[in-house]
N, C-alpha and C. Protein backbone atom coordinates (compact mmCIF):
# COMPACT_ATOMS: atom_id res chain seq x y z
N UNK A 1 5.39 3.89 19.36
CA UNK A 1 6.36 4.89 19.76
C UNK A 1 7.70 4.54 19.13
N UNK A 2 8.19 5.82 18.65
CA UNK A 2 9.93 5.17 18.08
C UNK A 2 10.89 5.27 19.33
N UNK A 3 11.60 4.31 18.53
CA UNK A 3 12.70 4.33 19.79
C UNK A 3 12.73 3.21 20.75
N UNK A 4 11.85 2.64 20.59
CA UNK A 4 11.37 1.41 21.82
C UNK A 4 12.28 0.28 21.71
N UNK A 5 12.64 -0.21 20.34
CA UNK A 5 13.14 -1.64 20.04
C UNK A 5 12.53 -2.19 18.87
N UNK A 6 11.66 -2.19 18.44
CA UNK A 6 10.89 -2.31 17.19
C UNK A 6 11.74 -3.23 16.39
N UNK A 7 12.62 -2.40 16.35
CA UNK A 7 13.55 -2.69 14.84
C UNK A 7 14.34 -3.84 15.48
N UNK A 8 15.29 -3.58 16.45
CA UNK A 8 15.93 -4.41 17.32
C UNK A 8 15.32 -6.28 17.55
N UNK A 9 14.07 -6.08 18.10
CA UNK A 9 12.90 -7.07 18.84
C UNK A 9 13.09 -7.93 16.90
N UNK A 10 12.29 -7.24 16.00
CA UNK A 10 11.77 -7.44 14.81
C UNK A 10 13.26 -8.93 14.05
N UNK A 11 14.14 -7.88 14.41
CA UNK A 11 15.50 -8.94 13.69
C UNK A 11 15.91 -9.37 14.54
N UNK A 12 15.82 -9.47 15.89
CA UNK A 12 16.12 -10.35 17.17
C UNK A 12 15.21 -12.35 16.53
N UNK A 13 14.19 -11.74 16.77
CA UNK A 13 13.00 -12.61 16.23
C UNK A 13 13.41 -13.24 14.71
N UNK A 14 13.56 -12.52 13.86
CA UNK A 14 14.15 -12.98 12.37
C UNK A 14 15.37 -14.29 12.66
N UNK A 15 16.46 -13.46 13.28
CA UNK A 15 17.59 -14.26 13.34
C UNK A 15 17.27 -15.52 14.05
N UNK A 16 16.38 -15.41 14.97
CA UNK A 16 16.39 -16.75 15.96
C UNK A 16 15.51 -18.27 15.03
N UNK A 17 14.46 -17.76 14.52
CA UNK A 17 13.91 -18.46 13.30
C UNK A 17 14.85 -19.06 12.29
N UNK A 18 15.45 -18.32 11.89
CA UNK A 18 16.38 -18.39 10.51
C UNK A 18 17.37 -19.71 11.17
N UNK A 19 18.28 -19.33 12.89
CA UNK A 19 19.05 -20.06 13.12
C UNK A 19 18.23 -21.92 13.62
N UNK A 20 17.46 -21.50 13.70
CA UNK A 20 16.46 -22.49 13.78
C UNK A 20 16.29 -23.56 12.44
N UNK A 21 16.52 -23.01 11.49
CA UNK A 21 16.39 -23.76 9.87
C UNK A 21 15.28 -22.89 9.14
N UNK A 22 14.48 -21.96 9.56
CA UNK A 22 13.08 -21.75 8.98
C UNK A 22 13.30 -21.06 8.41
N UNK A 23 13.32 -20.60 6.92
CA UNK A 23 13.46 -19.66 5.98
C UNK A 23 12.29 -18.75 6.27
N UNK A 24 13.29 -17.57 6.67
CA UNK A 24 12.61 -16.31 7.05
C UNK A 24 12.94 -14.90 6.79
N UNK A 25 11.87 -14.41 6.56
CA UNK A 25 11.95 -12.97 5.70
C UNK A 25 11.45 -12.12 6.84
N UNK A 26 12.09 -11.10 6.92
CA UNK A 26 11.91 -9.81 8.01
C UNK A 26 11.31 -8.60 6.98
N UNK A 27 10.37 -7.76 7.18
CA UNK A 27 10.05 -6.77 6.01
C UNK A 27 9.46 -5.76 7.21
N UNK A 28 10.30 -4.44 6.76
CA UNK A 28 9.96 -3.34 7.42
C UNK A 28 8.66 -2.76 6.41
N UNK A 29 7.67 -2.15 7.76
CA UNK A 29 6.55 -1.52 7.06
C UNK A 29 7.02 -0.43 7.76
N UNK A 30 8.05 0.42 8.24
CA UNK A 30 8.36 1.70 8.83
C UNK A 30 8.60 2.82 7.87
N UNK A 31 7.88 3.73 7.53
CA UNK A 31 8.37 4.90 6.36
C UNK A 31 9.95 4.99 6.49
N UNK A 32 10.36 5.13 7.86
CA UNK A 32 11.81 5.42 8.14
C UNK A 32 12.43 4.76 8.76
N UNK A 33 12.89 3.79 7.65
CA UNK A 33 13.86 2.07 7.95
C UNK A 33 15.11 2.30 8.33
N UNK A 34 15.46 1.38 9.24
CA UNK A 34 16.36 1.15 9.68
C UNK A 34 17.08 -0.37 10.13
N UNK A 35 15.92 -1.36 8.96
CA UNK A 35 16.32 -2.97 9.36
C UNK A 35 17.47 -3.16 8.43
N UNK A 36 18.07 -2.13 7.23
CA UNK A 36 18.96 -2.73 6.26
C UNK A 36 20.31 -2.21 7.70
N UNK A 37 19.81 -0.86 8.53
CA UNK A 37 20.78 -0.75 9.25
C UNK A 37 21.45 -1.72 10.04
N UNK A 38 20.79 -2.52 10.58
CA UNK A 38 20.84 -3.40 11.91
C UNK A 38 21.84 -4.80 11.10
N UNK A 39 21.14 -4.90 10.12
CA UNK A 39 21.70 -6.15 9.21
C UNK A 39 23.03 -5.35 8.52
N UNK A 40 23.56 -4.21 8.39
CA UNK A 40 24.49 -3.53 8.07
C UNK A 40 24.44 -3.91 6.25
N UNK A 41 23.26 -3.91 5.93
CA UNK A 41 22.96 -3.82 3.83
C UNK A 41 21.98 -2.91 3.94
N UNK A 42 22.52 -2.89 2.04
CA UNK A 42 21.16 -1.97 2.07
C UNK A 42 19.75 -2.92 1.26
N UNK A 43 19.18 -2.31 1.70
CA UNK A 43 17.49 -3.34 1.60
C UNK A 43 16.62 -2.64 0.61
N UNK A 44 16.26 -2.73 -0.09
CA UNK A 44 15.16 -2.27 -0.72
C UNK A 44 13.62 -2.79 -0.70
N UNK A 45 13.00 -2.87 -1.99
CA UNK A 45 11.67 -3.88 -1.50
C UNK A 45 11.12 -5.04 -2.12
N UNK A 46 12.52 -5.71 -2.33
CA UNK A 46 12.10 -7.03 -2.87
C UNK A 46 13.04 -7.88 -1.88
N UNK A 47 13.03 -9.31 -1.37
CA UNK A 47 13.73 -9.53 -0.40
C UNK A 47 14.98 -10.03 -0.90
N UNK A 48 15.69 -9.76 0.19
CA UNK A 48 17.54 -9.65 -0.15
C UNK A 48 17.94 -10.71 1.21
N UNK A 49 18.98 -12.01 0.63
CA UNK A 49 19.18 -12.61 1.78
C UNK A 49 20.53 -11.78 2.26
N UNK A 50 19.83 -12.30 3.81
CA UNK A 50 20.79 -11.49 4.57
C UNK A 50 22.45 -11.80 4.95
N UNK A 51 23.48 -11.42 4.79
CA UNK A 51 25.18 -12.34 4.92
C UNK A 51 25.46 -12.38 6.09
N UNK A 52 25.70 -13.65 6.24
CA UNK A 52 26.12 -14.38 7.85
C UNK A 52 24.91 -14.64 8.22
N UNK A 53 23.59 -14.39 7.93
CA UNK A 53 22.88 -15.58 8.44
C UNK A 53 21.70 -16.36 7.39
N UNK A 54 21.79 -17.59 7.16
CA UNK A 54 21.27 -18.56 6.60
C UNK A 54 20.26 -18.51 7.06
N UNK A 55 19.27 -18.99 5.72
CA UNK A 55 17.89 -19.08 6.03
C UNK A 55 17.20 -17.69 6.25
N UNK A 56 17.87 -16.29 6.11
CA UNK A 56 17.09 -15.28 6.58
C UNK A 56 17.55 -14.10 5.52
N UNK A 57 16.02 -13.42 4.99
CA UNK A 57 15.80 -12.86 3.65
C UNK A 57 15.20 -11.14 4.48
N UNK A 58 15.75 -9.93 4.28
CA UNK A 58 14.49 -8.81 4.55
C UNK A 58 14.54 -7.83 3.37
N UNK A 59 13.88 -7.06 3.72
CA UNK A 59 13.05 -6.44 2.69
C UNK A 59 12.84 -4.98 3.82
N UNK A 60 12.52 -3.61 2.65
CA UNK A 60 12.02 -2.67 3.05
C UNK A 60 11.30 -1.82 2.19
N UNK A 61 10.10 -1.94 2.96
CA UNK A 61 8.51 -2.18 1.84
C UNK A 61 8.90 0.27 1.62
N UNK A 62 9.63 0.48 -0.13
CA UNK A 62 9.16 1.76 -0.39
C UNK A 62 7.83 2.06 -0.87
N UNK A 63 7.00 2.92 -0.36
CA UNK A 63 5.91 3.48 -0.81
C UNK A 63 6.16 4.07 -2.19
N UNK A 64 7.34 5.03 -2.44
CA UNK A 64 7.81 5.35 -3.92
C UNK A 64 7.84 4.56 -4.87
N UNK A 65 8.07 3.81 -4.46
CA UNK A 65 8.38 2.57 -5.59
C UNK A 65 7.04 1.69 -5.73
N UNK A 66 6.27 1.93 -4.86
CA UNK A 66 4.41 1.64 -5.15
C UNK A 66 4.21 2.06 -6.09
N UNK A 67 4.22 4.05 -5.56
CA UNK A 67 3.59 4.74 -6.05
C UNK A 67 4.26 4.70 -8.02
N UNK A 68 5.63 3.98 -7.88
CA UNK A 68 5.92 4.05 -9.70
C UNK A 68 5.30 2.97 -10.25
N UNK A 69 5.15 1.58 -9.49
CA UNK A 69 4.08 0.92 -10.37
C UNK A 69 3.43 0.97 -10.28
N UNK A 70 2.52 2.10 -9.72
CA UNK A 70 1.45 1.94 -10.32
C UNK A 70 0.60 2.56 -11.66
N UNK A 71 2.03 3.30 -11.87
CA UNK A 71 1.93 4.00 -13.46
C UNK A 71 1.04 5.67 -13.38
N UNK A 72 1.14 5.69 -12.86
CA UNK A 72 0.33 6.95 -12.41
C UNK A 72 0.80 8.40 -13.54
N UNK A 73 0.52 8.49 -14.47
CA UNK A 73 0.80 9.63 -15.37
C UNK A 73 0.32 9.96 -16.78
N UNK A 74 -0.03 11.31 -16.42
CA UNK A 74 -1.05 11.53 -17.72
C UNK A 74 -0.14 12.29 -19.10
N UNK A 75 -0.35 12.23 -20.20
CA UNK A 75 0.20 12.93 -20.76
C UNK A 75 -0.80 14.26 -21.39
N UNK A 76 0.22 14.95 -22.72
CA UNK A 76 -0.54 15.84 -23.35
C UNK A 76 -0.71 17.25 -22.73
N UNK A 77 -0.94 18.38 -23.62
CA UNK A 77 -1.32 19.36 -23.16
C UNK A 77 -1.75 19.60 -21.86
N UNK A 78 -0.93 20.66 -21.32
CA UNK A 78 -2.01 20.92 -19.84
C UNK A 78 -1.84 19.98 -18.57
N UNK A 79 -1.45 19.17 -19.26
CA UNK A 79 -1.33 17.98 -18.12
C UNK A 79 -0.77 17.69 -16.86
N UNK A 80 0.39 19.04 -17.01
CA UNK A 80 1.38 19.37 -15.98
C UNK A 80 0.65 19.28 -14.58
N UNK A 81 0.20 20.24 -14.28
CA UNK A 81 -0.44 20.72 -13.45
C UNK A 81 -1.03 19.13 -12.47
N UNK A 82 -1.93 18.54 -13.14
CA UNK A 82 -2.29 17.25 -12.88
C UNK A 82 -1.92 16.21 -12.63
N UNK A 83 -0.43 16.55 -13.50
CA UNK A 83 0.67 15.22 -13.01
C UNK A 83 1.27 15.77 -11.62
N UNK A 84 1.36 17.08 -11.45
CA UNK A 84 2.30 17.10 -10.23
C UNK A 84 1.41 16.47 -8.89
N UNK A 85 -0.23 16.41 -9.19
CA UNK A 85 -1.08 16.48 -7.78
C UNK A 85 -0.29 15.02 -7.44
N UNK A 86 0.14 14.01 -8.36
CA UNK A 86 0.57 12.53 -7.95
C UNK A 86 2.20 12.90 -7.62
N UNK A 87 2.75 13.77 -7.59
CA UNK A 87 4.25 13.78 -7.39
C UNK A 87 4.32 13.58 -5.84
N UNK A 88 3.51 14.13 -5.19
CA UNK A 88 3.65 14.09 -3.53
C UNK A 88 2.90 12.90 -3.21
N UNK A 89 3.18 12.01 -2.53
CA UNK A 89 2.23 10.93 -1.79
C UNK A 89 1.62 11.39 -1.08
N UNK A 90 0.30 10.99 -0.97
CA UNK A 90 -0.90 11.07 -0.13
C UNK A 90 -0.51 10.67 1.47
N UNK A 91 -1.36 11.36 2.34
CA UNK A 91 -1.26 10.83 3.12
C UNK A 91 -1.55 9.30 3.63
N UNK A 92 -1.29 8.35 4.40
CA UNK A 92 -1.43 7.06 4.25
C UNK A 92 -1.10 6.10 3.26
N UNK A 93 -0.65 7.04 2.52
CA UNK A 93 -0.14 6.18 0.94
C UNK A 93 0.79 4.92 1.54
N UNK A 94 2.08 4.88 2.68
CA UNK A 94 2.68 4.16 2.73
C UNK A 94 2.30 3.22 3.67
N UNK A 95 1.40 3.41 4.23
CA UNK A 95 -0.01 2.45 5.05
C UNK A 95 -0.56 1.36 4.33
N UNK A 96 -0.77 2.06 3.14
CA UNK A 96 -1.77 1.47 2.14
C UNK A 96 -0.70 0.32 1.09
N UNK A 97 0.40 0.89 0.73
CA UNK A 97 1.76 0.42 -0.06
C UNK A 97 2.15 -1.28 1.21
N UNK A 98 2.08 -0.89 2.49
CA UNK A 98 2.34 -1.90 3.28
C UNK A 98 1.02 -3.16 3.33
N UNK A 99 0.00 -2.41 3.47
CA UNK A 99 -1.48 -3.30 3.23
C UNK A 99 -0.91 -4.12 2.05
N UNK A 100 -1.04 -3.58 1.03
CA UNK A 100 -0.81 -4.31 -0.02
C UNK A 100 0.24 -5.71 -0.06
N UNK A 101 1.28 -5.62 0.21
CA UNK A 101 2.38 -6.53 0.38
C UNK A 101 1.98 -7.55 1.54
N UNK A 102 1.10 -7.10 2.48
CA UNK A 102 1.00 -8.09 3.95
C UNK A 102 0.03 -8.75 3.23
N UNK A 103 -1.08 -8.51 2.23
CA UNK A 103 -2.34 -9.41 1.64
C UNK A 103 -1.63 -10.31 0.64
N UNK A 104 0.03 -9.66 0.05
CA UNK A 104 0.55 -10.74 -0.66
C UNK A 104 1.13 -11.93 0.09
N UNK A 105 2.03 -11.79 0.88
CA UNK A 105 2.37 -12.67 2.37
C UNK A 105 1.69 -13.53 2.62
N UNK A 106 0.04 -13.51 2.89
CA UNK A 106 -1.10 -13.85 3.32
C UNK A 106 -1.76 -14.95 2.32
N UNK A 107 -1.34 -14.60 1.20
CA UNK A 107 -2.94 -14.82 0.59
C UNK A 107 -1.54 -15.56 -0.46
N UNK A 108 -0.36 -15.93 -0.10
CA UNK A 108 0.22 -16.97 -0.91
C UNK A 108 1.22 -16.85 -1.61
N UNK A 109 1.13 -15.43 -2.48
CA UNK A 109 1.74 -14.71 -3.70
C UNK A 109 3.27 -15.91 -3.45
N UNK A 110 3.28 -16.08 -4.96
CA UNK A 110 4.13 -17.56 -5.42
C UNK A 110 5.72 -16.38 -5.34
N UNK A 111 6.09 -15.59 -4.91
CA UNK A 111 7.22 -14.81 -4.51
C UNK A 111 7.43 -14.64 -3.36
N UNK A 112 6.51 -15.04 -2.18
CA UNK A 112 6.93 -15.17 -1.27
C UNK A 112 6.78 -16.82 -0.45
N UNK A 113 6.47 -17.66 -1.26
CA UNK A 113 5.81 -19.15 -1.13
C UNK A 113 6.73 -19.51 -0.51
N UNK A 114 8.57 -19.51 -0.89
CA UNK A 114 9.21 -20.39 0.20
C UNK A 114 9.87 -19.55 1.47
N UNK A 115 9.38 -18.73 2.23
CA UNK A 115 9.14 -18.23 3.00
C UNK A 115 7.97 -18.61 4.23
N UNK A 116 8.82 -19.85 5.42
CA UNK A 116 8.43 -20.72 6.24
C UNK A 116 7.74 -19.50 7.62
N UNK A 117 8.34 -18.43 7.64
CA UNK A 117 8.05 -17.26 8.97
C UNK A 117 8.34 -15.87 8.24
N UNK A 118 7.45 -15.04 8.30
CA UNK A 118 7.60 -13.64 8.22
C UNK A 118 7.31 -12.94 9.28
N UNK A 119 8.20 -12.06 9.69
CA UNK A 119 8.00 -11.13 10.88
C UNK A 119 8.57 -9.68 10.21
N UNK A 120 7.13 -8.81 10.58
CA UNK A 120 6.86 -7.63 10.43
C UNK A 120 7.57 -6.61 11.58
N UNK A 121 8.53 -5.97 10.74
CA UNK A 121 9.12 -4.58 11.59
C UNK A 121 8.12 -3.32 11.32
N UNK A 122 7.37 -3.23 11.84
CA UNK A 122 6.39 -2.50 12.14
C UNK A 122 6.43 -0.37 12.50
N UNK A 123 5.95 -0.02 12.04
CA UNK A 123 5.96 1.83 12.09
C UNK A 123 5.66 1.87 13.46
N UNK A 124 6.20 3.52 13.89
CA UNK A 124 5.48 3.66 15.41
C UNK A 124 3.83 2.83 15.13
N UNK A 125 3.39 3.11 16.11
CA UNK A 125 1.74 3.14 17.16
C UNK A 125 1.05 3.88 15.94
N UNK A 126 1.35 5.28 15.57
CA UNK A 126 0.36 5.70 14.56
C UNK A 126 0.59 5.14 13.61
N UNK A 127 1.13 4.66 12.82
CA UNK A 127 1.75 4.34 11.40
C UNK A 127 0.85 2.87 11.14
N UNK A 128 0.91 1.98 12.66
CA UNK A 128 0.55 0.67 12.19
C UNK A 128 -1.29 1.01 12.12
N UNK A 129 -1.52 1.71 13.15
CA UNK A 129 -2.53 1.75 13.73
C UNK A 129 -3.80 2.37 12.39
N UNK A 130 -2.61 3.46 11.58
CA UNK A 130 -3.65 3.92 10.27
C UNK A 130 -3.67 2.32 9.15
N UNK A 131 -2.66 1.61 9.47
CA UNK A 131 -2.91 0.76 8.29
C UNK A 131 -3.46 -0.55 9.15
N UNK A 132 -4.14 -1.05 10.24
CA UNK A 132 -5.17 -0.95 10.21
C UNK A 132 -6.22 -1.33 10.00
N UNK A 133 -6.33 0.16 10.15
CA UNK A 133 -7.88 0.48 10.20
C UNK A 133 -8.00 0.94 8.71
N UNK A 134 -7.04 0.49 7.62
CA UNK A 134 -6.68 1.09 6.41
C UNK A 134 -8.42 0.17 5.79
N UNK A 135 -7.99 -0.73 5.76
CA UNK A 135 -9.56 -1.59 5.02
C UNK A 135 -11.16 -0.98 5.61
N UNK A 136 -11.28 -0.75 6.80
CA UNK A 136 -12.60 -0.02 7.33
C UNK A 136 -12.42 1.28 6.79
N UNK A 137 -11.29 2.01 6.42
CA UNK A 137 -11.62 3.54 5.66
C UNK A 137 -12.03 3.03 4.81
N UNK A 138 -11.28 2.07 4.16
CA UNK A 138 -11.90 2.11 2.41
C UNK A 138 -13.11 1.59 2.44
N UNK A 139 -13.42 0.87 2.82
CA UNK A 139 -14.64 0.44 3.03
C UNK A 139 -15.91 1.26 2.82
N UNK A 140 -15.57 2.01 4.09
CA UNK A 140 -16.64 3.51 4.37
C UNK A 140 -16.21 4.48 3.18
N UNK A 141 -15.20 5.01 2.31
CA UNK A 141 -15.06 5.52 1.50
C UNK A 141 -15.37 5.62 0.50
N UNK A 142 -15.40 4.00 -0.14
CA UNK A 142 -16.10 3.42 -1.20
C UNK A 142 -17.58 3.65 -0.93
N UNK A 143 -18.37 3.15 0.04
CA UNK A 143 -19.54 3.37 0.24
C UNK A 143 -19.92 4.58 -0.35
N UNK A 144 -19.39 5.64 0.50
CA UNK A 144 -19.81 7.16 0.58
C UNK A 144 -19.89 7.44 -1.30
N UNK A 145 -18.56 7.07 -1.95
CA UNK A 145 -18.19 7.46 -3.12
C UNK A 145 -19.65 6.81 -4.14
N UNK A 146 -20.03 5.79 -3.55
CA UNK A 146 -21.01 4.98 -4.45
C UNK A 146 -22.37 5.72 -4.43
N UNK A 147 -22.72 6.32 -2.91
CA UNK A 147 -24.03 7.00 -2.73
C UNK A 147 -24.11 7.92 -3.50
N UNK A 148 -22.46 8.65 -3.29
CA UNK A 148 -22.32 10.12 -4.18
C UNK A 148 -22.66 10.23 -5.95
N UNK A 149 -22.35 9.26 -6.22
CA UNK A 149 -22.22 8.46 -7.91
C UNK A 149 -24.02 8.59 -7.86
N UNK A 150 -24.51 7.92 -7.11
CA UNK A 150 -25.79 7.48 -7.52
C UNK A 150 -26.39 8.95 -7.26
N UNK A 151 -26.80 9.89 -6.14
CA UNK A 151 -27.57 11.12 -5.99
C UNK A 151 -27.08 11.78 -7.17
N UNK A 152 -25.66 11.63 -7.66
CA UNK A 152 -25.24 12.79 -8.74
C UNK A 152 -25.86 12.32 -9.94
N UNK A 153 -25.57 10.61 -10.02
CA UNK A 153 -26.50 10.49 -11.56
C UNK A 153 -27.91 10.76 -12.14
N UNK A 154 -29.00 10.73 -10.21
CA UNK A 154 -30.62 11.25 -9.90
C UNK A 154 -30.25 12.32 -10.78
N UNK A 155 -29.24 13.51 -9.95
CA UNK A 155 -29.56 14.68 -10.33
C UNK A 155 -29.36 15.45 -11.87
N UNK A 156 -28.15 14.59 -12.42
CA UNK A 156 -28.08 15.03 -13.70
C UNK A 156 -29.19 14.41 -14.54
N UNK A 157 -29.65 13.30 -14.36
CA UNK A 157 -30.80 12.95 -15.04
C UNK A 157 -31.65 13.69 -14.96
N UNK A 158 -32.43 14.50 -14.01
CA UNK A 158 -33.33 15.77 -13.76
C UNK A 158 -33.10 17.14 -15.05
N UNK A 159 -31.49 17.10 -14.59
CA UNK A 159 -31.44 18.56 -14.89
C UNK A 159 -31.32 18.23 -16.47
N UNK A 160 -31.03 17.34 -16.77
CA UNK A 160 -30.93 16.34 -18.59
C UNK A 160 -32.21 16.18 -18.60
N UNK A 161 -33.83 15.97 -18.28
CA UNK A 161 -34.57 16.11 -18.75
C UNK A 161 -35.66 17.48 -18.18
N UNK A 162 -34.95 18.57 -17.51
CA UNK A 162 -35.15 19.74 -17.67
C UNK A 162 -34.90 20.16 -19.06
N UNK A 163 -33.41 20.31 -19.55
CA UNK A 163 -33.62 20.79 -20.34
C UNK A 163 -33.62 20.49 -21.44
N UNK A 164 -34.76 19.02 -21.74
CA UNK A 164 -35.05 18.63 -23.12
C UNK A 164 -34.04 17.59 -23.47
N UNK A 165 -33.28 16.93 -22.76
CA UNK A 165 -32.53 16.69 -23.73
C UNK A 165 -32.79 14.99 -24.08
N UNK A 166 -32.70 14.48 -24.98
CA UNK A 166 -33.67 13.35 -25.40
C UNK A 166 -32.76 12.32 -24.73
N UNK A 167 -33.52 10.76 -24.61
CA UNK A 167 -32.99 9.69 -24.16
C UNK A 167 -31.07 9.23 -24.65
N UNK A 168 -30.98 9.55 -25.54
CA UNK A 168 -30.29 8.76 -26.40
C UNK A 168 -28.88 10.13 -25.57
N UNK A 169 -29.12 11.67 -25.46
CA UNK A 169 -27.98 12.15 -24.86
C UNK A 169 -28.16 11.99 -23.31
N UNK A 170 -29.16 11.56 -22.91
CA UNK A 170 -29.45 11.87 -21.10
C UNK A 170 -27.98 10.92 -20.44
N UNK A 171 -27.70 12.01 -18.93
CA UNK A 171 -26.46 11.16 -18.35
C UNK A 171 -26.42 10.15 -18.10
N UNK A 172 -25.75 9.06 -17.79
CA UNK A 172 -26.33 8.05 -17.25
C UNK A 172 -24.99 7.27 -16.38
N UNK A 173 -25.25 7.75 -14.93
CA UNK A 173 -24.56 7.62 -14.20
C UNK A 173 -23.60 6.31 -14.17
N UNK A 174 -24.22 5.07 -14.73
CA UNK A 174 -24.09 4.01 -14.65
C UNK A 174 -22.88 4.00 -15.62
N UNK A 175 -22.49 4.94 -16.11
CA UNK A 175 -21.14 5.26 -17.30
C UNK A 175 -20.14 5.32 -16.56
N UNK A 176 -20.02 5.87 -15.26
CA UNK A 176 -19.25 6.18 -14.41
C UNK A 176 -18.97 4.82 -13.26
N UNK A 177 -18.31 4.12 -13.58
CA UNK A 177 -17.67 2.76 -12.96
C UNK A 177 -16.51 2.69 -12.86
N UNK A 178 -15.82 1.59 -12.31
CA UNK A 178 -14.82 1.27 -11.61
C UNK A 178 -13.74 2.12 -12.12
């Protein structure tokens, strides 16, 4: 729920660590931040130490700024049309933009290594709750996408030796990977 303290609780917690000695990074996963507010900077999404208190770094994780590295754009004729479907973020996109950064946290990434405590300013109830359960969608998604790959490659192989068409042009689903 917004409104509760979230943000408040999140850099309550930051500061008390930090005054403690523990180099600590606060990183909002909220679409609609408000931790550069509280710290009175502005934050973006690489971490920024915070002034007047030592030892303490935050960050505010943009999904936009995912969505630009990840290079997403086609060129050439025609292409318009196709580039705009990536101009709007997906739904969960900034679910997924936050997944990403918490598996870096986690799993070591040498940019966040001297970083002794991280505490997560967190989206309402729905926001955290889609990211989640973000890894069991993909999960089941991927699955589904893999069955789909395989019945479609059965079937074009059928309809490729319906109508004649020799080994060497037949589909072969197995073209269609990662």
């Amino acid at each position: 729920k917004g409104g509760v303290g979230k943000t408040s609780m999140s850099a309550a917690v930051a500061v008390r660590f930090a005054d403690a000695g523990q180099r600590t990074l606060v990183v909002s996963t909220d679409p609609a931040h408000s931790l550069g507010d509280v710290f009175e900077c502005k934050l973006g999404g690489r971490p920024r130490a915070v002034d007047g208190v030592e030892n303490l770094w935050a960050m505010e994780l943009d999904p936009k700024a995912g969505k630009a590295g990840a290079g997403v754009e086609m060129g050439g004729p025609g292409m318009e049309d196709l580039n705009s479907l990536f101009e709007t973020l997906p739904p969960g996109f900034d679910e997924a933009m936050a997944l990403v950064e918490i598996v870096k946290f986690t799993q070591g990434d040498p940019a966040y290594a001297k970083f002794e405590r991280i505490v997560f300013d967190t989206a309402p109830t729905g926001h955290t709750l889609r990211l989640l359960a973000l890894p069991d969608f993909l999960d089941s998604f991927l699955g589904k996408m893999m069955s789909m790959k395989s019945k479609m490659g059965a079937m074009m192989k059928s309809m490729s030796s319906m109508m004649g068409a020799g080994s060497e042009d037949a589909f072969n689903s197995d073209d269609i990977q990662e």
